[in-house]
C-alpha atoms as a PDB file:
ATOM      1  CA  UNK A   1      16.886  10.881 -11.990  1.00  0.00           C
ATOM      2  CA  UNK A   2      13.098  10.563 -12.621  1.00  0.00           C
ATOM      3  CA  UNK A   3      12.188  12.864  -9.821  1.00  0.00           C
ATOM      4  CA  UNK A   4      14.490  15.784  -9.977  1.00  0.00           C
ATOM      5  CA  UNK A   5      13.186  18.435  -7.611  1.00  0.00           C
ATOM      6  CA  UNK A   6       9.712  16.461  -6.880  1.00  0.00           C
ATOM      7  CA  UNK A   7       8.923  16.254  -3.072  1.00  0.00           C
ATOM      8  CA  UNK A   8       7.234  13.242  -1.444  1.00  0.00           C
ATOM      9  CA  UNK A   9       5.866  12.126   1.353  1.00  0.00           C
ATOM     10  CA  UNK A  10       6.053   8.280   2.716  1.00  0.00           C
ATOM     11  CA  UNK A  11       4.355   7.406   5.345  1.00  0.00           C
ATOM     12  CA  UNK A  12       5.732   4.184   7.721  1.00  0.00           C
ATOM     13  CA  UNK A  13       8.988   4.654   5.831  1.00  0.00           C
ATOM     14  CA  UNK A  14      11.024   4.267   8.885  1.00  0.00           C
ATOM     15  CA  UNK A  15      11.232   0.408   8.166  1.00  0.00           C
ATOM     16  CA  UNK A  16      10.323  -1.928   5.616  1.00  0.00           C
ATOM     17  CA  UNK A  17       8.714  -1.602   2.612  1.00  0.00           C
ATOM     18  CA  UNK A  18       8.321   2.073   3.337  1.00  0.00           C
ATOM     19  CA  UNK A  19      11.853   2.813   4.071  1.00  0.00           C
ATOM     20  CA  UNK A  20      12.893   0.851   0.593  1.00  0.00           C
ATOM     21  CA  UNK A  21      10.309   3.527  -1.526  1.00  0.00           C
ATOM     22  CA  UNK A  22      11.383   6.510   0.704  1.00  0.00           C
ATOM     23  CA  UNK A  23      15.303   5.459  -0.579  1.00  0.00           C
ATOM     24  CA  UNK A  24      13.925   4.942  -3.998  1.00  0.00           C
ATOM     25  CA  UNK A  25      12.581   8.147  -4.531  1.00  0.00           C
ATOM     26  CA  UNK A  26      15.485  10.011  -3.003  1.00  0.00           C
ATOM     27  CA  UNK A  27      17.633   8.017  -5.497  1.00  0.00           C
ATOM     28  CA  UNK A  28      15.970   9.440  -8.572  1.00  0.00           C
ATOM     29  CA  UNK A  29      16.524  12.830  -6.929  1.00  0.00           C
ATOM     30  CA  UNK A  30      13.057  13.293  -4.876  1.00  0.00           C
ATOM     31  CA  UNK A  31      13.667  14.914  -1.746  1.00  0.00           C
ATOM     32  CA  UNK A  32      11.672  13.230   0.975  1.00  0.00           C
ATOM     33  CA  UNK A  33       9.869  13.206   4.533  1.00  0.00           C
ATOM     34  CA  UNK A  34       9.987  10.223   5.926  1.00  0.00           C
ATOM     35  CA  UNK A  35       7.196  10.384   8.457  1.00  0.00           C
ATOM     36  CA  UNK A  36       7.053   6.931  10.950  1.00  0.00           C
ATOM     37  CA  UNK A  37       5.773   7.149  14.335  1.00  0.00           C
ATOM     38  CA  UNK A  38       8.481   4.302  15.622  1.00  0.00           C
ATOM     39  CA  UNK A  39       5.483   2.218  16.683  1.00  0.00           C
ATOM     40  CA  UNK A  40       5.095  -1.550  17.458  1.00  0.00           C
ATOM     41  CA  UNK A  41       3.881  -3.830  14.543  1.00  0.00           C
ATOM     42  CA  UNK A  42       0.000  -3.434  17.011  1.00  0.00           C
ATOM     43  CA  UNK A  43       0.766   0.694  16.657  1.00  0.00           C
ATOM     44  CA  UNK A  44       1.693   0.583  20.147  1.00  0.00           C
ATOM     45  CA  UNK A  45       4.871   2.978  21.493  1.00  0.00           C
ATOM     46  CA  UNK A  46       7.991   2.543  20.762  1.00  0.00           C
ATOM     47  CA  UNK A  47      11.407   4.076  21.976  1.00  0.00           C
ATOM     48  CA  UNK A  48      13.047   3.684  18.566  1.00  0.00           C
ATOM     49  CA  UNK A  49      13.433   6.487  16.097  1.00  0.00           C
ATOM     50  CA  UNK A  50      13.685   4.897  12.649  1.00  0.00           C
ATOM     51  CA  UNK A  51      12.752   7.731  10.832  1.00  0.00           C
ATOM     52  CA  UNK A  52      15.803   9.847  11.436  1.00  0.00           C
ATOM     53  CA  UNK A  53      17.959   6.922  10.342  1.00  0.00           C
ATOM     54  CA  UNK A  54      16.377   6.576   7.257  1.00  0.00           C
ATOM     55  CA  UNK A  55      16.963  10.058   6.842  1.00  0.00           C
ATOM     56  CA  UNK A  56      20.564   9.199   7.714  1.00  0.00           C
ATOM     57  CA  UNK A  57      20.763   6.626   4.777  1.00  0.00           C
ATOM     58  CA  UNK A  58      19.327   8.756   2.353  1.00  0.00           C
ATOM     59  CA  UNK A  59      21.883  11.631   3.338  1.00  0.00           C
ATOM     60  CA  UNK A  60      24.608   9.383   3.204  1.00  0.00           C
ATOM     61  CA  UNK A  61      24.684   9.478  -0.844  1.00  0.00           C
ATOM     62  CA  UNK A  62      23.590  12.702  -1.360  1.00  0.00           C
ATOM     63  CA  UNK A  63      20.158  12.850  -1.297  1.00  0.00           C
ATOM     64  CA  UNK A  64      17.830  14.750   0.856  1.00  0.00           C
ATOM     65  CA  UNK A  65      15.022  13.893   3.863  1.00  0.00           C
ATOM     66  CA  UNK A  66      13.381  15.128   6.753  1.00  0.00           C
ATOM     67  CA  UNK A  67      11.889  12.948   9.166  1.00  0.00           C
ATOM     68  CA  UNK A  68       7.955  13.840  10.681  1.00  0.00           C
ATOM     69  CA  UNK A  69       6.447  11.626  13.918  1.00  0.00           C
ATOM     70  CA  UNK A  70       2.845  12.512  13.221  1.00  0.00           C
ATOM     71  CA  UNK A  71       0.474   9.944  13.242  1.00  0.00           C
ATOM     72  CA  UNK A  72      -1.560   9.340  10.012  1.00  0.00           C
ATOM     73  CA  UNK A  73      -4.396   8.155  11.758  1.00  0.00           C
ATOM     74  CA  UNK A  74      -5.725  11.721  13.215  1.00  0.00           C
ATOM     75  CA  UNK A  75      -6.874  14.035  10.639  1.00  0.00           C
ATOM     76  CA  UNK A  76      -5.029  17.229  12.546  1.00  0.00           C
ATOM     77  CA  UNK A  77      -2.155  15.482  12.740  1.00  0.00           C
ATOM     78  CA  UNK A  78      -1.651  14.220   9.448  1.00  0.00           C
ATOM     79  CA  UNK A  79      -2.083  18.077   8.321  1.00  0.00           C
ATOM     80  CA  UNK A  80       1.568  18.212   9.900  1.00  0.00           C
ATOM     81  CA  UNK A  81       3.157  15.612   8.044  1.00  0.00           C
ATOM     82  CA  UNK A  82       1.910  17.344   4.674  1.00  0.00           C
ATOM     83  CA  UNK A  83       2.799  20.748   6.236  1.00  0.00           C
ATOM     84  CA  UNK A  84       6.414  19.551   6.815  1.00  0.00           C
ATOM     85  CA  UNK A  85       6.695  19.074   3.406  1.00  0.00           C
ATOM     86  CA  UNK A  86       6.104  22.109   2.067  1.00  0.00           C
ATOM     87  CA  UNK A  87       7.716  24.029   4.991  1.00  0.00           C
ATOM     88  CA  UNK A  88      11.161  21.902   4.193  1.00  0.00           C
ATOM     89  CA  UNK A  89      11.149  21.526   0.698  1.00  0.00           C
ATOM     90  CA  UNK A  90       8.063  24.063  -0.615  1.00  0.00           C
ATOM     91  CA  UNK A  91       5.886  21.777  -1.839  1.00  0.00           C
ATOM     92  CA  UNK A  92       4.638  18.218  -1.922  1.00  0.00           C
ATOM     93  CA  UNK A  93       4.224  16.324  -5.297  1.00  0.00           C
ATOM     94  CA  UNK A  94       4.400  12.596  -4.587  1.00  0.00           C
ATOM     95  CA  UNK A  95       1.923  10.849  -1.071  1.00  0.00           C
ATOM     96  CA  UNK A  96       3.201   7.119  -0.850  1.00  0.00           C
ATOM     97  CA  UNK A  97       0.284   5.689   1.654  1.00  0.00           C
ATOM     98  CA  UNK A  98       2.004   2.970   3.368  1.00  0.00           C
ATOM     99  CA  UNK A  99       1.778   3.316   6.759  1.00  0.00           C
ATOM    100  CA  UNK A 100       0.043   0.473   8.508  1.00  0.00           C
ATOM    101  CA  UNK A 101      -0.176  -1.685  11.468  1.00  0.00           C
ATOM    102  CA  UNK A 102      -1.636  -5.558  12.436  1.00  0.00           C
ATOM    103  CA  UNK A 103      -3.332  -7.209  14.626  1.00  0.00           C
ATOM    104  CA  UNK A 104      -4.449 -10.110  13.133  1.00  0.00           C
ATOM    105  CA  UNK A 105      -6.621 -12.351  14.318  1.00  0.00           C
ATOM    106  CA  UNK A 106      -9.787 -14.510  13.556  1.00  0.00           C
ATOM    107  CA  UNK A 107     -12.841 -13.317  13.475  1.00  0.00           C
ATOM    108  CA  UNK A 108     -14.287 -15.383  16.678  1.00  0.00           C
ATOM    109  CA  UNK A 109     -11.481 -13.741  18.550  1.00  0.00           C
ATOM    110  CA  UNK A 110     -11.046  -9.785  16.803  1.00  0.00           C
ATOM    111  CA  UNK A 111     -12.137  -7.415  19.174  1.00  0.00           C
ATOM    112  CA  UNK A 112     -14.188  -3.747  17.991  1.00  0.00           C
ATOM    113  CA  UNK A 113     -10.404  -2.033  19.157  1.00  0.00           C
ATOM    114  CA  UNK A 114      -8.371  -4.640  16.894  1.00  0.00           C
ATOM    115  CA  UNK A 115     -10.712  -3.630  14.149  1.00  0.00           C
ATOM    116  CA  UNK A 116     -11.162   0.317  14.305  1.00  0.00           C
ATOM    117  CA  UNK A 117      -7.106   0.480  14.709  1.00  0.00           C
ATOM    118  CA  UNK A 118      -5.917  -1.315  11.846  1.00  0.00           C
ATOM    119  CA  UNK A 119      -8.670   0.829  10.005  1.00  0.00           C
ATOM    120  CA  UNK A 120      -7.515   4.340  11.362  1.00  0.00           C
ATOM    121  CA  UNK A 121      -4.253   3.817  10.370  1.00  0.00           C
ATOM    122  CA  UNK A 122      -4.511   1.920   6.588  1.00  0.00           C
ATOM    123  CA  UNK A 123      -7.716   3.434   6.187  1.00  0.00           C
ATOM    124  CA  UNK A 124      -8.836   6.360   7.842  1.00  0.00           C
ATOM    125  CA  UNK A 125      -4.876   7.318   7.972  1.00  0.00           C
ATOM    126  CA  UNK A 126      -4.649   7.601   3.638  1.00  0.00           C
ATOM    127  CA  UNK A 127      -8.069   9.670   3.707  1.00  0.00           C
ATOM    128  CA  UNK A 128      -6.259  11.940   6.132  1.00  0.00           C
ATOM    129  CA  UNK A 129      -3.229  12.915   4.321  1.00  0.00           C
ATOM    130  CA  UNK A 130      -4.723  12.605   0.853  1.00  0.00           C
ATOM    131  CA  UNK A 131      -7.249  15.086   1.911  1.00  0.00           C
ATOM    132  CA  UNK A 132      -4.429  17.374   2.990  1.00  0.00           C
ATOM    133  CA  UNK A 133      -2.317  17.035   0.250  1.00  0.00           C
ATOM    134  CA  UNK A 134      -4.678  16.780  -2.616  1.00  0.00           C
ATOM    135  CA  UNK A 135      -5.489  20.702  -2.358  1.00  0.00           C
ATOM    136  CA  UNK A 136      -1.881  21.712  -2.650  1.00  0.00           C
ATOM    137  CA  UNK A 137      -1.628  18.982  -5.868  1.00  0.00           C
ATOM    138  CA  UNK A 138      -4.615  20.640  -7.557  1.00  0.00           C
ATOM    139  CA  UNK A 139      -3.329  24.161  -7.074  1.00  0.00           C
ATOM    140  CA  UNK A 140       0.068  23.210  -8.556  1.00  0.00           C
ATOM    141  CA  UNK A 141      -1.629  21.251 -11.694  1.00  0.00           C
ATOM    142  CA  UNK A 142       0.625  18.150 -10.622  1.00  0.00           C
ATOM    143  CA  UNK A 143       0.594  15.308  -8.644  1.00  0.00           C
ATOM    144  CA  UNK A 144       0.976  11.704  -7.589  1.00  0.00           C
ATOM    145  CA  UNK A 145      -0.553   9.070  -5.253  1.00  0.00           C
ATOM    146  CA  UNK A 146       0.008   5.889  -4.676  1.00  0.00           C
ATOM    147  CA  UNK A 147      -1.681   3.809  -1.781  1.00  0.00           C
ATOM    148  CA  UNK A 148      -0.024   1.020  -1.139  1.00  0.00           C
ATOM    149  CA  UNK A 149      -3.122  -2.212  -1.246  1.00  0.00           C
ATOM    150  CA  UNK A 150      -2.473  -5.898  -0.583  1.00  0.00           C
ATOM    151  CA  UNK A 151      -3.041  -9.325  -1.696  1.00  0.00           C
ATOM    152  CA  UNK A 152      -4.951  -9.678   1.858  1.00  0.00           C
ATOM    153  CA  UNK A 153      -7.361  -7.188   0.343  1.00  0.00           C
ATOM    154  CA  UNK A 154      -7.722  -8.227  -3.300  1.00  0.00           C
ATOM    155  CA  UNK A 155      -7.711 -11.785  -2.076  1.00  0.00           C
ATOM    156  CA  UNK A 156      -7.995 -12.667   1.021  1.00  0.00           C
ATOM    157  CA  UNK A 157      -6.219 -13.878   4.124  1.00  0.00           C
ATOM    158  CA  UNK A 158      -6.998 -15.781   7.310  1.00  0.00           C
ATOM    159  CA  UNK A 159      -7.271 -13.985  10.132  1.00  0.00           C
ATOM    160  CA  UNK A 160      -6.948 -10.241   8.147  1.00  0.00           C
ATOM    161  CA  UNK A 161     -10.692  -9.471   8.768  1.00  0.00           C
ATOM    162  CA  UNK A 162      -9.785  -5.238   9.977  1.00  0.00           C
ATOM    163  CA  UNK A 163      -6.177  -5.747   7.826  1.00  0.00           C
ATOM    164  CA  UNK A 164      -7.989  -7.092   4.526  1.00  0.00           C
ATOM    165  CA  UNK A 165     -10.704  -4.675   4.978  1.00  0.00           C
ATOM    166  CA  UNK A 166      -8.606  -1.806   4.817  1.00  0.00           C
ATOM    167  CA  UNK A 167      -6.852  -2.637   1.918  1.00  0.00           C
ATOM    168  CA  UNK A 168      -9.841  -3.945  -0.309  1.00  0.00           C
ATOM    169  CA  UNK A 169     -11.261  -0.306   0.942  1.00  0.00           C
ATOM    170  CA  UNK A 170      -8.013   1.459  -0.340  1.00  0.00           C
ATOM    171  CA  UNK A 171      -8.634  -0.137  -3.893  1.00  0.00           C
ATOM    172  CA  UNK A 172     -11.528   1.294  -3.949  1.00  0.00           C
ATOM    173  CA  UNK A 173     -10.495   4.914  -2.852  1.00  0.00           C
ATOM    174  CA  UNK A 174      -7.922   4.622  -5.757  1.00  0.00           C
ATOM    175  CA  UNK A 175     -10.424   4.352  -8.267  1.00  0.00           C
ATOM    176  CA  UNK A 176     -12.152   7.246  -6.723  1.00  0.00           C
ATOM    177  CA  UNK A 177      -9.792   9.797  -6.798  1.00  0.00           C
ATOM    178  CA  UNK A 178      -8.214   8.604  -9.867  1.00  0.00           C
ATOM    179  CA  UNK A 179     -11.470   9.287 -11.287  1.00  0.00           C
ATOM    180  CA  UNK A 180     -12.002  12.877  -9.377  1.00  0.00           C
ATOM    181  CA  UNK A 181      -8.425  14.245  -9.961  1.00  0.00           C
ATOM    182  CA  UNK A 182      -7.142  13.206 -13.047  1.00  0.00           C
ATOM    183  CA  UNK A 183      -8.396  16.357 -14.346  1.00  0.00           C
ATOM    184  CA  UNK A 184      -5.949  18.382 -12.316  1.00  0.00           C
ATOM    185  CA  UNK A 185      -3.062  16.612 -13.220  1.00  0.00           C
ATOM    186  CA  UNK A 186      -2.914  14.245 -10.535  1.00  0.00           C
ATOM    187  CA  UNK A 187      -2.520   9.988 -10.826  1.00  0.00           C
ATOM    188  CA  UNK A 188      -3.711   7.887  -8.239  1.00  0.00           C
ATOM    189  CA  UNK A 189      -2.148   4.270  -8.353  1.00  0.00           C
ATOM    190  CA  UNK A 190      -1.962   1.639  -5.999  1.00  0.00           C
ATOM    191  CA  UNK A 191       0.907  -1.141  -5.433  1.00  0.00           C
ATOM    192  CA  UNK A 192       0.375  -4.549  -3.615  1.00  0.00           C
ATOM    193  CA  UNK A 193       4.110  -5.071  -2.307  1.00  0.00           C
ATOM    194  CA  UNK A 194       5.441  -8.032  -1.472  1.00  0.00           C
ATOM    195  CA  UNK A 195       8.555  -8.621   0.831  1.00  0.00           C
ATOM    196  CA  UNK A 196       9.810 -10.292   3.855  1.00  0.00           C
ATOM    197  CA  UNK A 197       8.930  -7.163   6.755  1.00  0.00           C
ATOM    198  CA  UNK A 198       8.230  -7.631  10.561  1.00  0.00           C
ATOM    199  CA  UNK A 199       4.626  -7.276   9.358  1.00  0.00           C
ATOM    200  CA  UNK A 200       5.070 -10.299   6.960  1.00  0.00           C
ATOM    201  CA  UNK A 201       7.340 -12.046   9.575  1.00  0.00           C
ATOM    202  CA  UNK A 202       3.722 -12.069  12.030  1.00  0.00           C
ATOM    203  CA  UNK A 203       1.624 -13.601  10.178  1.00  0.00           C
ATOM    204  CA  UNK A 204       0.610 -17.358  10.554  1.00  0.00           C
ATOM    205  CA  UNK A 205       2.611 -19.507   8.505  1.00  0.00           C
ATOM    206  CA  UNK A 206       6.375 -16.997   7.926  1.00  0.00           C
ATOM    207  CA  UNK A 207       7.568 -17.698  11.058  1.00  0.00           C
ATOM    208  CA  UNK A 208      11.281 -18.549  10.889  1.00  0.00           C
ATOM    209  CA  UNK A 209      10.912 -18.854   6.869  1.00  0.00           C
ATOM    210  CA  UNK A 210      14.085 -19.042   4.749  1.00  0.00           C
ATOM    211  CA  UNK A 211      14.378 -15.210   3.440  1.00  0.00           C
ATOM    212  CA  UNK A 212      14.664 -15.515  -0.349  1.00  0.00           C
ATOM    213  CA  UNK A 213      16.851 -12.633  -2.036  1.00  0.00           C
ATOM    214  CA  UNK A 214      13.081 -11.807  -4.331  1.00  0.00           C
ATOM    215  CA  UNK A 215      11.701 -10.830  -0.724  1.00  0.00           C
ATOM    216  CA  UNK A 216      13.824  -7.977  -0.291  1.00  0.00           C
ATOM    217  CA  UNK A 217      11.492  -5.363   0.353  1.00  0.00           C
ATOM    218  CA  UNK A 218      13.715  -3.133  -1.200  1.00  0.00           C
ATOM    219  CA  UNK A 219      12.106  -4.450  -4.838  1.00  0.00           C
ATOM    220  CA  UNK A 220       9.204  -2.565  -4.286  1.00  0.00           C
ATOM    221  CA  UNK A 221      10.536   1.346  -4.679  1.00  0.00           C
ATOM    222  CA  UNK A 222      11.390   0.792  -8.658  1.00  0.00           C
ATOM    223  CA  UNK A 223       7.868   0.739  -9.494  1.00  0.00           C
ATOM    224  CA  UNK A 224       6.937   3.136  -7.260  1.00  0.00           C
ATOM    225  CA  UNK A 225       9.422   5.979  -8.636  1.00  0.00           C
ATOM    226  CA  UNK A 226       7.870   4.967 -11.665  1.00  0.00           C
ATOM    227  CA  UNK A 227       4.118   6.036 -10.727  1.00  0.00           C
ATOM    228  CA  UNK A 228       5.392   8.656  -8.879  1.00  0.00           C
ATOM    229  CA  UNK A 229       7.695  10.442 -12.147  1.00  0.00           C
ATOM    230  CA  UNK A 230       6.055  12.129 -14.862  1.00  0.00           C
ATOM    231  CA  UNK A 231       6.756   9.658 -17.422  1.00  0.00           C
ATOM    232  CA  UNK A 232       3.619   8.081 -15.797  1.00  0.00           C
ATOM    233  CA  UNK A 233       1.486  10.346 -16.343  1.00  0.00           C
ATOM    234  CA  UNK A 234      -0.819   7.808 -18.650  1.00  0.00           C
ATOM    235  CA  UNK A 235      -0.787   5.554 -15.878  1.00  0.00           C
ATOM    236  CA  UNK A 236      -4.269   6.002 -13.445  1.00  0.00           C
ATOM    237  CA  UNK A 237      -6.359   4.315 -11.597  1.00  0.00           C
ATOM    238  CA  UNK A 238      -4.550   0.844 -11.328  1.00  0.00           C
ATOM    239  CA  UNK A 239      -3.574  -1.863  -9.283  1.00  0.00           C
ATOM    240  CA  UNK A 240      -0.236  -3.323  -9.202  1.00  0.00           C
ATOM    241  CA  UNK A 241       1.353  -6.665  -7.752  1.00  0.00           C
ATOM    242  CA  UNK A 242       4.784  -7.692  -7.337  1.00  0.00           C
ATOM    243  CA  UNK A 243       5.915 -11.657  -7.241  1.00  0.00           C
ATOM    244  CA  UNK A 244       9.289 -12.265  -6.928  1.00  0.00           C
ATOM    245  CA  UNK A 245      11.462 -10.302  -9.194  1.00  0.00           C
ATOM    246  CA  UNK A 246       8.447  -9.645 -11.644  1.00  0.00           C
ATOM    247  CA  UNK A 247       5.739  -6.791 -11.316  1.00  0.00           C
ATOM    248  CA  UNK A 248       2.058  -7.258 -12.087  1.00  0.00           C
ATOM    249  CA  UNK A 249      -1.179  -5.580 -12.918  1.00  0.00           C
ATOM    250  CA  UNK A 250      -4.558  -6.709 -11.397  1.00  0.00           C
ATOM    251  CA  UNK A 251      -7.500  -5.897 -13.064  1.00  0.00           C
ATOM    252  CA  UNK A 252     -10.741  -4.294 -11.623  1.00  0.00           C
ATOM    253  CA  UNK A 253     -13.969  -6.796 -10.548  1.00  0.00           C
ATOM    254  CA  UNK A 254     -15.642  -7.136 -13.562  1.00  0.00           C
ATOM    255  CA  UNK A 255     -18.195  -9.634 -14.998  1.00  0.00           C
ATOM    256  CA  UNK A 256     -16.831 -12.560 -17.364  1.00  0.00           C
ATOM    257  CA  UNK A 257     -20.045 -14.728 -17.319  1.00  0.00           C
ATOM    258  CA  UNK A 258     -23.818 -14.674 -16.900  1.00  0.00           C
ATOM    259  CA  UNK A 259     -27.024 -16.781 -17.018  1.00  0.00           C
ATOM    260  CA  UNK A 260     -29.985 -16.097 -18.556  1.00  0.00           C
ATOM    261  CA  UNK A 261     -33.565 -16.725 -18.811  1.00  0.00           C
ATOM    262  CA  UNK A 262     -36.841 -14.846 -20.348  1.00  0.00           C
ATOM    263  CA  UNK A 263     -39.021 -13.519 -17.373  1.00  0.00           C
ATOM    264  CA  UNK A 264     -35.923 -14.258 -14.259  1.00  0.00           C
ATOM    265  CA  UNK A 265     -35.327 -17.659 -12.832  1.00  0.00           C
ATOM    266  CA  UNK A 266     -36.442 -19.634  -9.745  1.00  0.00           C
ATOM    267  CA  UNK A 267     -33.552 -20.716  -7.060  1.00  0.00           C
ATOM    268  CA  UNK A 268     -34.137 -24.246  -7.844  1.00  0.00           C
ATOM    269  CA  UNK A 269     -33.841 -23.575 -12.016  1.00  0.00           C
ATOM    270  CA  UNK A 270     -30.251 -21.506 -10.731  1.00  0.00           C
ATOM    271  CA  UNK A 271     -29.476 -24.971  -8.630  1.00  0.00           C
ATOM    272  CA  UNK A 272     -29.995 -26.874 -12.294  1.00  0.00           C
ATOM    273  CA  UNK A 273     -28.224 -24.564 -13.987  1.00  0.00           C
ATOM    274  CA  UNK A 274     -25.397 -23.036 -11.927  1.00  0.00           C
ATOM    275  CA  UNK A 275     -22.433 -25.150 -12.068  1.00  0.00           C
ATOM    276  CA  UNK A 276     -22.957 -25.136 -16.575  1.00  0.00           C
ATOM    277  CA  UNK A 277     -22.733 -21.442 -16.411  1.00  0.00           C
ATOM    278  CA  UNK A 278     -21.331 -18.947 -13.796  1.00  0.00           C
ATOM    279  CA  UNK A 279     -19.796 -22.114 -11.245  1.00  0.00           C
ATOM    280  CA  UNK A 280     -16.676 -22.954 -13.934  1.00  0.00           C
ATOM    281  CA  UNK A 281     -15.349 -19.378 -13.133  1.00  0.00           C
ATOM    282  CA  UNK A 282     -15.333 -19.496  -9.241  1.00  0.00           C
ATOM    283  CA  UNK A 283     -12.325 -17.999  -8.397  1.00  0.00           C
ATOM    284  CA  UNK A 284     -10.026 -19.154  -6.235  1.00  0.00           C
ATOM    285  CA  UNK A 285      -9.431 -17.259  -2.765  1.00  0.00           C
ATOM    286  CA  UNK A 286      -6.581 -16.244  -0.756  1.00  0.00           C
ATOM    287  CA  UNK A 287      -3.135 -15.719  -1.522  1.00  0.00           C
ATOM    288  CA  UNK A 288      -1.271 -17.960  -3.778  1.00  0.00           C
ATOM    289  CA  UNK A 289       1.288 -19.831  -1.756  1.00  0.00           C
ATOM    290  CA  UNK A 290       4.807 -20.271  -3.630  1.00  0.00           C
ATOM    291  CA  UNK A 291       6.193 -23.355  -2.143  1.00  0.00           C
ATOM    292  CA  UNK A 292      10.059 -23.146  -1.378  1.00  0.00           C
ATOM    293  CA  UNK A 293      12.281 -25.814  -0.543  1.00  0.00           C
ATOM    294  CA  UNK A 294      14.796 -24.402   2.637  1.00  0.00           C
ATOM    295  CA  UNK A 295      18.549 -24.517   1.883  1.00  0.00           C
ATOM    296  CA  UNK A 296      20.221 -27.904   3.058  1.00  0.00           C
ATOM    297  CA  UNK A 297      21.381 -27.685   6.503  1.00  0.00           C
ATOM    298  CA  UNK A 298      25.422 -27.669   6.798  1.00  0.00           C
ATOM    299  CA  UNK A 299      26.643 -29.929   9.371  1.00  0.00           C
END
């Protein structure tokens, strides 16, 4: 029971990946809002209401949630979902970032609204309640964030121009604040999940995969509980991965080579010189595809 009478907030935790964290937390004895808005993978309505059946789960062994429908993506609103917190529970300790939307498509064919959405809601929406919830954090001397990046973002991904964007932008806003807050007791951490969602299920290429038991998107809440307890309280300003049943740490942008000449060079002496120096350490780009034979078909 790492989190014994800590209080967090997960946003999107009404399905997926967020709904696996939100149960993780309440397992090691957090108690929980589970804020999702029941939209559409686009962040368009929706007349389901997964949030209170999370909360359903999560009371179902003992543990304790509230569900909030505020949407992350307006700064008054997302005062609400931190306010529910500490009106349920009395305080707020733990702010999982996850909520999220797609609409991928290529850049010849991403229109200004496909963009600015995904960006309020990754983006814009983890500004919102950090900036809500980091206050009450500082004033308590404790706390823990953890925005939740992606591979799309540290990597790159076809047609994830406003998707990709965001989540680069969130690595960078985790080395901020881990930077600003650490000072008050707070960690800020970031996790690139990995699981088979409806958001994973969209995009070009997984349609109708074979579901491997290492995509369960439940895998991702260990680590999280983890960053979120205070047995991590060492642990700031990081990136981490998962692949399969293993977890992993990225490491920040940094230089590993350079070329150099007396006085600066000329673009056709960097032409001579390039591929001998800095072009052996082009990295590769995009995500690194796993192949997977599919089960034999039974006839």
């Amino acid at each position: 029971m790492l989190l014994q009478g800590k209080v967090a907030v997960v946003t999107g935790s009404g399905r997926g990946i967020g709904r696996g964290i939100a149960l993780a937390l309440a397992r090691e004895g957090a108690n929980v809002v589970v804020n999702d808005v029941g939209c559409s993978l686009d962040g368009r309505g929706s007349e389901q209401d997964p949030a209170a059946e999370v909360c359903r789960e999560i009371a179902g062994f003992g543990g304790k949630a509230v569900p909030n429908y505020d949407s992350v993506s307006d700064h008054t609103t997302a005062k609400g979902i931190i306010r529910t917190a500490v009106d349920s529970f009395g305080r707020i300790d733990i702010l999982v970032n996850n909520a999220g939307i797609v609409r991928d498509r290529s850049i010849m064919k991403m229109t200004e609204e496909d963009f600015d959405a995904v960006l309020a809601v990754h983006l814009k929406g983890s500004f919102n309640c950090g900036s809500h919830a980091i206050p009450l954090m500082r004033d308590q001397n404790y706390g823990r964030i953890i925005n939740i990046t992606s591979s799309a973002g540290l990597r790159g991904n076809f047609g994830q121009t406003n998707y990709g964007a965001a989540k680069a932008a969130l690595m960078g806003i985790t080395f901020t604040w881990s930077i600003e807050l650490a000072k008050y007791g707070i960690t800020v951490n970031a996790l690139a999940p990995s699981g088979m969602t409806r958001m994973v299920g969209s995009m070009p290429g997984m349609e109708n995969r074979p579901v491997a038991p290492e995509m369960n998107p439940d895998l991702n809440g260990a680590i999280v509980a983890y960053l979120a307890s205070e047995r991590a309280a060492h642990v700031n300003g990081q990136i981490f991965g998962r692949r399969g049943f293993a977890f992993t740490i990225f490491q920040t942008p940094r230089p590993i080579a350079s070329m150099f000449k007396e006085g600066g060079w000329t673009p056709t002496e960097i032409a001579d010189h390039f591929d001998g120096s800095l072009g052996e350490h082009l990295q590769q780009i995009g995500i690194p595809q796993t192949r997977r034979e599919a089960p034999p078909v039974k006839k």
